[in-house]
Protein backbone atom coordinates (compact mmCIF):
# COMPACT_ATOMS: atom_id res chain seq x y z
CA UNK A 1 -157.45 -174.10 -139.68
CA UNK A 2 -159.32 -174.12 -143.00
CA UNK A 3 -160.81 -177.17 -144.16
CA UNK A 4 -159.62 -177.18 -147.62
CA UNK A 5 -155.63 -177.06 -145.74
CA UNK A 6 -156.75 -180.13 -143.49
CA UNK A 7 -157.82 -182.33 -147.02
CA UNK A 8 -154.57 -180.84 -148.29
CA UNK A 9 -152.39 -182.36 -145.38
CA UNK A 10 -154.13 -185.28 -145.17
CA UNK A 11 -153.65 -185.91 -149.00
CA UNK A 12 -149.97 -185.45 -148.77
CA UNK A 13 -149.58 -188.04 -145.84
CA UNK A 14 -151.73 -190.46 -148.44
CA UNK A 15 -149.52 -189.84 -151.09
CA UNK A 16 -146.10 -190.40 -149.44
CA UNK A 17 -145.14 -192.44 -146.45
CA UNK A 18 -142.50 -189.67 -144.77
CA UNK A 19 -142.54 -186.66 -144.66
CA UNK A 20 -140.39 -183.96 -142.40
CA UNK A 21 -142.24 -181.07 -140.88
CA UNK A 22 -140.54 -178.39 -143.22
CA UNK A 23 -141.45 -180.14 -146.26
CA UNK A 24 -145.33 -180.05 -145.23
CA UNK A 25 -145.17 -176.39 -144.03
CA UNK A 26 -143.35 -175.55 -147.35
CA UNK A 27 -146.18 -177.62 -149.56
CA UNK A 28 -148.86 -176.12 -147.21
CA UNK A 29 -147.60 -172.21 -146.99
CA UNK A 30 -147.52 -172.67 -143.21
CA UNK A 31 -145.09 -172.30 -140.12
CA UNK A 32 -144.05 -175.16 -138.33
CA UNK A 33 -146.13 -174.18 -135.07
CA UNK A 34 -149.47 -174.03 -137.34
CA UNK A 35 -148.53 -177.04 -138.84
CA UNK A 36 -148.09 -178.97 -135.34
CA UNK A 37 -151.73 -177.75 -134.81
CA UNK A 38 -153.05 -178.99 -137.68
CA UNK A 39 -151.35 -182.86 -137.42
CA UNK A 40 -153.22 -182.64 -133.73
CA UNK A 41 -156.44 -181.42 -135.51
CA UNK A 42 -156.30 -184.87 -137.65
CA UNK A 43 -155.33 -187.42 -134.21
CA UNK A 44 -158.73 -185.72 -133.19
CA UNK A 45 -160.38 -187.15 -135.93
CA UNK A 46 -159.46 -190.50 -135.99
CA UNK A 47 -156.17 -190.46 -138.26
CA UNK A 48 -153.36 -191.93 -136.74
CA UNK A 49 -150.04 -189.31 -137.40
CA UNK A 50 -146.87 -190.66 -135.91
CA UNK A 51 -144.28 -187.88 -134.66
CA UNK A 52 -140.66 -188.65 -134.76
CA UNK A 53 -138.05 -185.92 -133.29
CA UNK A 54 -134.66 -185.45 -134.20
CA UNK A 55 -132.07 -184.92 -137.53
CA UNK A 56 -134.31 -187.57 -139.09
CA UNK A 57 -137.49 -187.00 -137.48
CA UNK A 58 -140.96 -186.32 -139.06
CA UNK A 59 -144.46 -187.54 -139.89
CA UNK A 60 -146.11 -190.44 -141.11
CA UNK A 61 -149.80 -191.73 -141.38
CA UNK A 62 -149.74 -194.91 -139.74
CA UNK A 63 -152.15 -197.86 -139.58
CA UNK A 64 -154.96 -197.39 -137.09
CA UNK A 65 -157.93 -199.05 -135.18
CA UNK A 66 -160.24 -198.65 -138.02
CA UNK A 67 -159.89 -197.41 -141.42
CA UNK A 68 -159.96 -193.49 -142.34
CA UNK A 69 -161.32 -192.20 -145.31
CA UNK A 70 -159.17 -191.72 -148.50
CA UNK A 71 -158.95 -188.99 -150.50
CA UNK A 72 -158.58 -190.25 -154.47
CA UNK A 73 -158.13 -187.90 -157.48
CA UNK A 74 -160.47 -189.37 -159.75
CA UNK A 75 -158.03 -191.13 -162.18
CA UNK A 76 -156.88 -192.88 -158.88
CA UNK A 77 -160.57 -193.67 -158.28
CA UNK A 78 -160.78 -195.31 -161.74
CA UNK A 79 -157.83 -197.20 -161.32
CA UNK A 80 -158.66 -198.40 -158.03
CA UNK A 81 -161.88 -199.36 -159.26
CA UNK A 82 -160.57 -201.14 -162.33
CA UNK A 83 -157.60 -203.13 -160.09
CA UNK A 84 -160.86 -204.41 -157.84
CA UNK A 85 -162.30 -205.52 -160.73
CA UNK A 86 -159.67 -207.31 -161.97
CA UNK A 87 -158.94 -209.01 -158.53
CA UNK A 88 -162.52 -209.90 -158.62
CA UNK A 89 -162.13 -212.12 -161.68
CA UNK A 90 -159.35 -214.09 -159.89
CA UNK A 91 -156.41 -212.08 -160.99
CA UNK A 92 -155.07 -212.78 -157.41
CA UNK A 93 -156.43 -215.93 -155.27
CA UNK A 94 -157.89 -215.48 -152.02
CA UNK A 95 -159.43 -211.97 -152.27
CA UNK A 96 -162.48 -212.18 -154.91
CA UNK A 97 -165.07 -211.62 -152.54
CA UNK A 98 -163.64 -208.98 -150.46
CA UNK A 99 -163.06 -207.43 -154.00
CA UNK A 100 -166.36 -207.33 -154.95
CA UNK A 101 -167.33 -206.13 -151.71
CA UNK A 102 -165.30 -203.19 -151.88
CA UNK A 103 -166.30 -202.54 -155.57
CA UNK A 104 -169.97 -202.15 -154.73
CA UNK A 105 -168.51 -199.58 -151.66
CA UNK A 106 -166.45 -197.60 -154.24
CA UNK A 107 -169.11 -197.10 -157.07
CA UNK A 108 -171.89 -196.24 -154.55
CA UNK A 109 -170.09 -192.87 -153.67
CA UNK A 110 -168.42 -192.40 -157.36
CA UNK A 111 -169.75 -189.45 -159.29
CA UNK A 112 -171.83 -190.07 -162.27
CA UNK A 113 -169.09 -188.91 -164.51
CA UNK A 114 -166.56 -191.42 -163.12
CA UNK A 115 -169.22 -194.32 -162.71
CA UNK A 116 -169.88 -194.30 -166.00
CA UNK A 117 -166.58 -194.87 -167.16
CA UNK A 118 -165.82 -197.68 -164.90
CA UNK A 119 -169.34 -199.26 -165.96
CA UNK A 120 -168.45 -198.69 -169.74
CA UNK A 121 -165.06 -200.95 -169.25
CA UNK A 122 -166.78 -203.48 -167.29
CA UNK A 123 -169.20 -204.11 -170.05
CA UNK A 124 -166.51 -203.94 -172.77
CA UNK A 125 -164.35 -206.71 -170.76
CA UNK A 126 -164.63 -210.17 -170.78
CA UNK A 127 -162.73 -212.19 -168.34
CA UNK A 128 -160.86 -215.58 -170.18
CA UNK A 129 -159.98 -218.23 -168.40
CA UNK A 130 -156.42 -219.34 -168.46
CA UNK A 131 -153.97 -221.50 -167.27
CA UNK A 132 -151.56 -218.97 -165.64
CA UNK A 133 -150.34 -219.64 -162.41
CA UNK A 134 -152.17 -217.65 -159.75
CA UNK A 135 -150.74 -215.23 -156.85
CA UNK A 136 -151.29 -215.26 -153.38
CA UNK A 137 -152.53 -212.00 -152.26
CA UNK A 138 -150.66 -211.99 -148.82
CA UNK A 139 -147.58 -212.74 -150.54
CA UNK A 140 -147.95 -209.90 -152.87
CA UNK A 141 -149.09 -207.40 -150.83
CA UNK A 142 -146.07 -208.82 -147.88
CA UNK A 143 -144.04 -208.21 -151.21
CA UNK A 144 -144.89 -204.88 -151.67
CA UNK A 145 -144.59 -203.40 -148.53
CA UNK A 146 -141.18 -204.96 -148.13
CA UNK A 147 -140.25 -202.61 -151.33
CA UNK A 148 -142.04 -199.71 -150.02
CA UNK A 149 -140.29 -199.50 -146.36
CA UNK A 150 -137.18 -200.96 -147.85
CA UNK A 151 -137.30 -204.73 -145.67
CA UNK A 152 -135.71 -207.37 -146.51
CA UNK A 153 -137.25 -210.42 -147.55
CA UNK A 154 -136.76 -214.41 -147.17
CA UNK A 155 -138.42 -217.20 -149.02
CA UNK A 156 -138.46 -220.41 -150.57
CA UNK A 157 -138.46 -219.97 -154.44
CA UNK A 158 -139.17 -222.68 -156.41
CA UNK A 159 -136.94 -222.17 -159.46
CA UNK A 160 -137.63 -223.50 -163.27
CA UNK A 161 -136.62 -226.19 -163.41
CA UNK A 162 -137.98 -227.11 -160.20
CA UNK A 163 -135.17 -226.64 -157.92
CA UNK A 164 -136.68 -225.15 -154.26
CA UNK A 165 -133.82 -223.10 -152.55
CA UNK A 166 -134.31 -220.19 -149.81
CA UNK A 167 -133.79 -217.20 -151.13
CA UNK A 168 -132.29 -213.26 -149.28
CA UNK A 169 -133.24 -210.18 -150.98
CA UNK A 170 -133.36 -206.59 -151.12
CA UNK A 171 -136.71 -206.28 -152.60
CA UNK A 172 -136.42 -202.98 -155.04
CA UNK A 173 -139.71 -203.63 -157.62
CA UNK A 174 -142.95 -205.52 -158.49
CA UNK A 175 -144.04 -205.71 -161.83
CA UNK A 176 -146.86 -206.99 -163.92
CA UNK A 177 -145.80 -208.65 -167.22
CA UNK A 178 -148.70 -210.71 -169.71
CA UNK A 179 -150.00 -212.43 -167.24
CA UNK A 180 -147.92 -212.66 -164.08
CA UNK A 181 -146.57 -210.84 -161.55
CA UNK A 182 -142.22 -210.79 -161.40
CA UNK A 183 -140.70 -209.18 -158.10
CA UNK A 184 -137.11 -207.15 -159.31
CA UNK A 185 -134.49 -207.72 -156.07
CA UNK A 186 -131.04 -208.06 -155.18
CA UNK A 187 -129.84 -211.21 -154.03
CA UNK A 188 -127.70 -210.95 -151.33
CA UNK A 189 -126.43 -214.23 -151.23
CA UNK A 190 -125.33 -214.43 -154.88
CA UNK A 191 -124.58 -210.72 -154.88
CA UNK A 192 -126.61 -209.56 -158.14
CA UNK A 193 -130.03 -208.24 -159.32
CA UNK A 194 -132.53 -211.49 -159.22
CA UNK A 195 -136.01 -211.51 -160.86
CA UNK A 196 -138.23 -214.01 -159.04
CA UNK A 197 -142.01 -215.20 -160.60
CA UNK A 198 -144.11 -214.62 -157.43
CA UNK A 199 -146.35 -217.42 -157.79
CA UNK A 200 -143.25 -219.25 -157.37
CA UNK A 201 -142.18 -217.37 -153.99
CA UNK A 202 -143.36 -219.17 -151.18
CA UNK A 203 -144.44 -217.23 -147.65
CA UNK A 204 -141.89 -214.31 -147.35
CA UNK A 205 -140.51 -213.07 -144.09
CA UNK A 206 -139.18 -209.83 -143.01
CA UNK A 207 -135.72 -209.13 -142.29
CA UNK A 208 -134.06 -205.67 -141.43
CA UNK A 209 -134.23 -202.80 -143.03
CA UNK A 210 -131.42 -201.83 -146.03
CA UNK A 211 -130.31 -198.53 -148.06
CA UNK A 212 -131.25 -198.84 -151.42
CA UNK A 213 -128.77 -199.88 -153.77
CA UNK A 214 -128.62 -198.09 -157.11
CA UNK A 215 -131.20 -199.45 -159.46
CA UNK A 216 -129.58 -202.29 -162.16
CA UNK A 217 -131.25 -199.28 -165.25
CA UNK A 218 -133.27 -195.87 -165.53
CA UNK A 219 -136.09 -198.00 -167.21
CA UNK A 220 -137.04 -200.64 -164.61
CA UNK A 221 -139.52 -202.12 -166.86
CA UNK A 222 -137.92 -202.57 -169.90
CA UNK A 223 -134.63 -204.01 -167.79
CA UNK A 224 -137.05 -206.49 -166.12
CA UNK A 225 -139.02 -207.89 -169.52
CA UNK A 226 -135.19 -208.37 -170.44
CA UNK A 227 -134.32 -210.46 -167.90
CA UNK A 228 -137.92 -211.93 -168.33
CA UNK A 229 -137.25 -212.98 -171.63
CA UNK A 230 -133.50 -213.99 -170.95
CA UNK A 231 -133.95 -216.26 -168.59
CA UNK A 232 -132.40 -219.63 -168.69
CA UNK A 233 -133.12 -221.56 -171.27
CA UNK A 234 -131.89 -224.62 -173.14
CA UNK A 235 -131.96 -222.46 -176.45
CA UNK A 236 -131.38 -219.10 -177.61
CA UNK A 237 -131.91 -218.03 -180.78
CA UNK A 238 -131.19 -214.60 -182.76
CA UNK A 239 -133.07 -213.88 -185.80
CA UNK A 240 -133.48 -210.96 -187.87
CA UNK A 241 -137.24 -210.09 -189.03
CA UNK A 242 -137.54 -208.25 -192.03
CA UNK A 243 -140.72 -206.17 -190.71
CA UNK A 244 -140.73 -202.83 -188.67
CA UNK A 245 -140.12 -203.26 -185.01
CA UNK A 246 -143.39 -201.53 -183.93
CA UNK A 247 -145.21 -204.43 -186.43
CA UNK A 248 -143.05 -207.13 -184.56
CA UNK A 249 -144.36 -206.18 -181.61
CA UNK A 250 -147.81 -206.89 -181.54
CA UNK A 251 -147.20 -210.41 -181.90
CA UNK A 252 -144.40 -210.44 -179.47
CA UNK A 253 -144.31 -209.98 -176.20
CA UNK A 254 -142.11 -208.72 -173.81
CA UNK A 255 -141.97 -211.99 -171.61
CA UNK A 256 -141.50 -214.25 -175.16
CA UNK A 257 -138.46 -211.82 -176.32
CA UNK A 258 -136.57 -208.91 -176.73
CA UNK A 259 -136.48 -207.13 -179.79
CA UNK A 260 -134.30 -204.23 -181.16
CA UNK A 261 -134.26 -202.41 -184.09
CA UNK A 262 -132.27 -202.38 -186.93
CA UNK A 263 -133.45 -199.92 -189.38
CA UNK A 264 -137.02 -198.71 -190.52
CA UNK A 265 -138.22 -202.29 -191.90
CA UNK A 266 -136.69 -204.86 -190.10
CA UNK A 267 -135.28 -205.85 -186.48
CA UNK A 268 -133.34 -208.14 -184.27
CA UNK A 269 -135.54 -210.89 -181.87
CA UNK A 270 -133.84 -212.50 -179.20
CA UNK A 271 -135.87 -215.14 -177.70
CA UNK A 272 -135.14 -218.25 -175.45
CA UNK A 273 -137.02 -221.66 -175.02
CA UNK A 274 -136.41 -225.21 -173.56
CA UNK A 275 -137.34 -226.66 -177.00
CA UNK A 276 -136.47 -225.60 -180.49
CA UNK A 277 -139.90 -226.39 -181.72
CA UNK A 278 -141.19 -223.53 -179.33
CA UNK A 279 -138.92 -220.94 -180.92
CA UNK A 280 -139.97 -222.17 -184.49
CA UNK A 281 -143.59 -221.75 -183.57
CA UNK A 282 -142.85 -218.03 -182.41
CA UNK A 283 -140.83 -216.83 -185.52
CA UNK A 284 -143.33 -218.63 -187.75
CA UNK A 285 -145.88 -216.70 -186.59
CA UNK A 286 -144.67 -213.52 -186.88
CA UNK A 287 -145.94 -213.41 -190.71
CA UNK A 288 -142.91 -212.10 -191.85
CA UNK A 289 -139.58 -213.15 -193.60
CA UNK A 290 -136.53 -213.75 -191.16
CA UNK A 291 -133.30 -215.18 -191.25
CA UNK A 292 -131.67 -217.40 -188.80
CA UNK A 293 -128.44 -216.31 -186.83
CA UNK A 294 -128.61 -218.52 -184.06
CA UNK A 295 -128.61 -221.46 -183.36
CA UNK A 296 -127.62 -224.05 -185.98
CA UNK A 297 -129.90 -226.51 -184.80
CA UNK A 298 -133.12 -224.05 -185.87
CA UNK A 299 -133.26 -224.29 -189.50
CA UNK A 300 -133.69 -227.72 -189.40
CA UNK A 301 -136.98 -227.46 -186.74
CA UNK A 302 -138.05 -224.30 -188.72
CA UNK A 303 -137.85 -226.95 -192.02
CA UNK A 304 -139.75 -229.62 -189.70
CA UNK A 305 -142.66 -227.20 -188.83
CA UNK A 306 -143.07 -226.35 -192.37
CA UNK A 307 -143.23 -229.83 -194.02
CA UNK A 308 -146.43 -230.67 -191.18
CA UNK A 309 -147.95 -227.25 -192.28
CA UNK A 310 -147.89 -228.14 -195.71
CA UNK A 311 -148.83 -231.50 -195.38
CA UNK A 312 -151.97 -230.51 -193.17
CA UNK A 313 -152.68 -227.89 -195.50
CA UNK A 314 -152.95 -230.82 -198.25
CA UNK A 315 -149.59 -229.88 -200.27
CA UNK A 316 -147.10 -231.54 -198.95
């Protein structure tokens, strides 16, 4: 066995969780007999590959007594270099120093061409503090592997308004909008698609496995800021901005609203908030003219807003 087809094998067990035997012989140009060889060859070495017989038999790299090395491409090493970062600055509670730890590991053996990158954006970044709610790692890495090997999950959730109920899911997606993380599932006691805040999600526990339903749309993260942005709300407003859609968008954001366009210089925002002073701050600061559709009550805050602007501004 070469050593180049042993790196090979071992980077397709790090890159997907199951695999049958035929579909590594195919990816590998092997038979099946060389291919049992070379799973042995990597047990020797430390890497623990579990063998499953059968119709739905195969392999999988499974968690052992001490941690093997990875292979990483080098965009994966940036990335993973850049997410430790991150987690350093307190993106996620609980695993700052262990971040940095692993940082100083991961830059010690990265080539000069890929350290210097991941130096360049650490200089260039500067961390703000802010008052977003913060995310246990163990629940969001529990989280995660619950959508990976397909697990369901129960929790308290602690809704908006501050309602706590316990919550059954079919986790399907985790996703990072602004500033916080949203986990995409179907509830299976209400017997629809759910998205859940996860620093609202108390300590999840695992239930038993489920097929995957089919997914709620073909673009998970634009069906997710939706629902983001849609959630419930005392008011929701429709207004049309007479600006270009991709101008719109740099002032708001996916979590605030939805927008959709309705020709080249203008487009529809559909945004939700528990006061109508909140939505009148948001379209006023688009820097653009609008008109109201929705709801009645929003001219009348939008007229509010502007009298104090004047009169701070000495004109009114």
């Amino acid at each position: 066995m070469t050593s180049a087809r042993l790196l090979r094998l071992l980077s397709l067990f790090q890159s997907r969780r199951d695999w049958t035997g035929a579909e590594l012989a195919e990816r590998l140009e092997i038979d099946v007999r060389t291919l049992r060889r070379d799973v042995e060859r990597l047990r020797e070495l430390g890497y623990p590959v579990h063998a499953a017989r059968g119709v739905a038999g195969g392999y999988r790299l499974g968690a052992g007594a001490a941690l093997p090395p990875l292979l990483l491409d080098d965009e994966e090493a940036v990335a993973v270099a850049v997410g430790l970062r991150t987690a350093a600055a307190g993106t996620v509670t609980g695993i700052e120093e262990s971040s940095v730890r692993a940082l100083a590991k991961l830059e010690q053996v990265l080539p000069a061409r890929l350290r210097s990158r991941v130096t360049a954006l650490q200089e260039a970044t500067v961390t703000m503090a802010g008052g977003t709610p913060q995310v246990d790692h163990a629940t969001l890495t529990a989280i995660a592997a619950a959508c990976r090997d397909r697990q369901r999950l129960r929790f308290d959730y602690l809704a908006f308004r501050g309602e706590a109920a316990r919550r059954h899911v079919e986790p399907l997606r985790l996703a990072h909008l602004g500033r916080r993380w949203y986990l995409l599932a179907w509830d299976v006691d209400r017997a629809d698609w759910r998205t859940f805040r996860v620093d609202r999600v108390g300590t999840p526990s695992l239930g038993a496995r489920f097929t995957p339903r089919e997914p709620p749309a073909a673009d998970l993260a634009a069906y997710i800021s939706r629902r983001v942005a849609s959630s419930v709300y005392r008011y929701r407003a429709r207004v049309t901005v007479h600006a270009p859609i991709s101008r719109v968008r740099q002032r708001v954001s996916p979590t605030m609203g939805t927008l959709t366009s309705i020709d080249d210089g203008s487009c529809l925002l559909e945004v939700g908030a528990d006061s109508l002073e909140g939505i009148a701050y948001l379209v006023g600061m688009i820097g653009a003219e609008f008109e109201v559709h929705e709801p009645p009550e929003l001219p009348a805050a939008l007229a509010e807003l502007a009298g104090r602007l004047l009169r701070g501004a000495g004109v009114g």
